[in-house]
C-alpha atoms as a PDB file:
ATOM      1  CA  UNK A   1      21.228   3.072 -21.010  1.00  0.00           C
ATOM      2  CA  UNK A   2      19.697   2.017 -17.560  1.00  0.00           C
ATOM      3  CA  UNK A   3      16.534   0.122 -17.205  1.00  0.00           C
ATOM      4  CA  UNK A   4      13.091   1.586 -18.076  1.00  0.00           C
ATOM      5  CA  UNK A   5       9.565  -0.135 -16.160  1.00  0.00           C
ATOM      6  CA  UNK A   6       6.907  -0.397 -18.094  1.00  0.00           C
ATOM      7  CA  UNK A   7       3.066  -0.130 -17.876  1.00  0.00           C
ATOM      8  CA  UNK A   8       3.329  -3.822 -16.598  1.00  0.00           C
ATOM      9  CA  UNK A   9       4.500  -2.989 -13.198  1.00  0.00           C
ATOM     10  CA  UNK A  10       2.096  -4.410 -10.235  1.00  0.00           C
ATOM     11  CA  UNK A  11       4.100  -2.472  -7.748  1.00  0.00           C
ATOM     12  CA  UNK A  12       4.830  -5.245  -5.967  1.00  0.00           C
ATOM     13  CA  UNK A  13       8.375  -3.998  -4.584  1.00  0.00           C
ATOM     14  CA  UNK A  14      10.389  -6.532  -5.423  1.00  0.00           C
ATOM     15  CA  UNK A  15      12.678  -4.575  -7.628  1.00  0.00           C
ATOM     16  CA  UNK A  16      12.927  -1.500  -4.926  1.00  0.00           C
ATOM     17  CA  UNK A  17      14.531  -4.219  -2.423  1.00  0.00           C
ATOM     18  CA  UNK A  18      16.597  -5.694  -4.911  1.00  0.00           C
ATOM     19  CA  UNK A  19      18.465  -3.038  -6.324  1.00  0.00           C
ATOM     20  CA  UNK A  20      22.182  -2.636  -5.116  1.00  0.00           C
ATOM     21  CA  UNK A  21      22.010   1.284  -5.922  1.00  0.00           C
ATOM     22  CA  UNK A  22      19.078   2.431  -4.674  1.00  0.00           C
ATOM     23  CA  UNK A  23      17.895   3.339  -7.894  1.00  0.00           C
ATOM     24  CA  UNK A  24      14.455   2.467  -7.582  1.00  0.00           C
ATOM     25  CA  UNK A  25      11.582   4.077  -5.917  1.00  0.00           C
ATOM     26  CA  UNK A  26       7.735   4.336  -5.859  1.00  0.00           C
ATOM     27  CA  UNK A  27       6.442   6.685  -8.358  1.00  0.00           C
ATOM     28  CA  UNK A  28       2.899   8.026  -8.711  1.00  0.00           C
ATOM     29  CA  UNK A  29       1.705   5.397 -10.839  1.00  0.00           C
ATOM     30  CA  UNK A  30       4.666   2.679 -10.852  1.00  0.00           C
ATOM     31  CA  UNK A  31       8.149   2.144  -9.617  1.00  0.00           C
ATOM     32  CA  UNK A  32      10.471   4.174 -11.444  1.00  0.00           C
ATOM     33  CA  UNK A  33      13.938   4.051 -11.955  1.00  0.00           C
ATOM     34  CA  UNK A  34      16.677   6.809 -11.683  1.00  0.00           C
ATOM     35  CA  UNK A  35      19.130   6.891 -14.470  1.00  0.00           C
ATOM     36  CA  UNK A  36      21.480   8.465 -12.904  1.00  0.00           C
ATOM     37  CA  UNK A  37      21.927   5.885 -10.377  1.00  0.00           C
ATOM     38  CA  UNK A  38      21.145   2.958 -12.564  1.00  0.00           C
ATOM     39  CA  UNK A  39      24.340   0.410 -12.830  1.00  0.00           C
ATOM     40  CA  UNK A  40      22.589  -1.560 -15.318  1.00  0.00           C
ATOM     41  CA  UNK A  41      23.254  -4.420 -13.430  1.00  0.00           C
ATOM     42  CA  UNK A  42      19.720  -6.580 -14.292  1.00  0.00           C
ATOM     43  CA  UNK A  43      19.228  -7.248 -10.533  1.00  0.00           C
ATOM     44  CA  UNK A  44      15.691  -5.594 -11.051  1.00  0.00           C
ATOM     45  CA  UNK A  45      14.549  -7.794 -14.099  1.00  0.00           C
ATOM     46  CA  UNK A  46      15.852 -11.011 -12.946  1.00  0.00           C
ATOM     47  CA  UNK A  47      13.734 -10.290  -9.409  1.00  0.00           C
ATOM     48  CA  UNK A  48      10.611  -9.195 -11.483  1.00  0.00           C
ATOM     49  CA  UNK A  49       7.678 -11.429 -11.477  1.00  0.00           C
ATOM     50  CA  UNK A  50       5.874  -9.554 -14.656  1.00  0.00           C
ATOM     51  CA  UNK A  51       9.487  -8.552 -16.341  1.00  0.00           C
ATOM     52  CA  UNK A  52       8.381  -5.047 -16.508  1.00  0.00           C
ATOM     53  CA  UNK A  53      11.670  -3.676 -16.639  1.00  0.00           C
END
């Protein structure tokens, strides 16, 4: 199961320029994640300064 944000995002971009897949993009309201790229690899929640993934 790959890694969900939450409503805690800031949209900072941190997790965007940290992913290895390119998984991650801006969405309307937050980043969101594609699941069909998503390694789970935790490269986006270690990098996350709110842990909203």
């Amino acid at each position: 199961m790959s890694y969900k944000i939450t409503d805690k995002c800031i949209s900072c971009g941190a997790c965007e320029m940290e992913c290895p897949v390119g998984a991650i993009s801006q969405g309307e309201e937050r980043y969101i994640i594609d699941p069909e790229k998503c390694i789970e690899c935790g490269a986006c929640q270690a990098i996350c300064p709110v842990r909203s993934t």
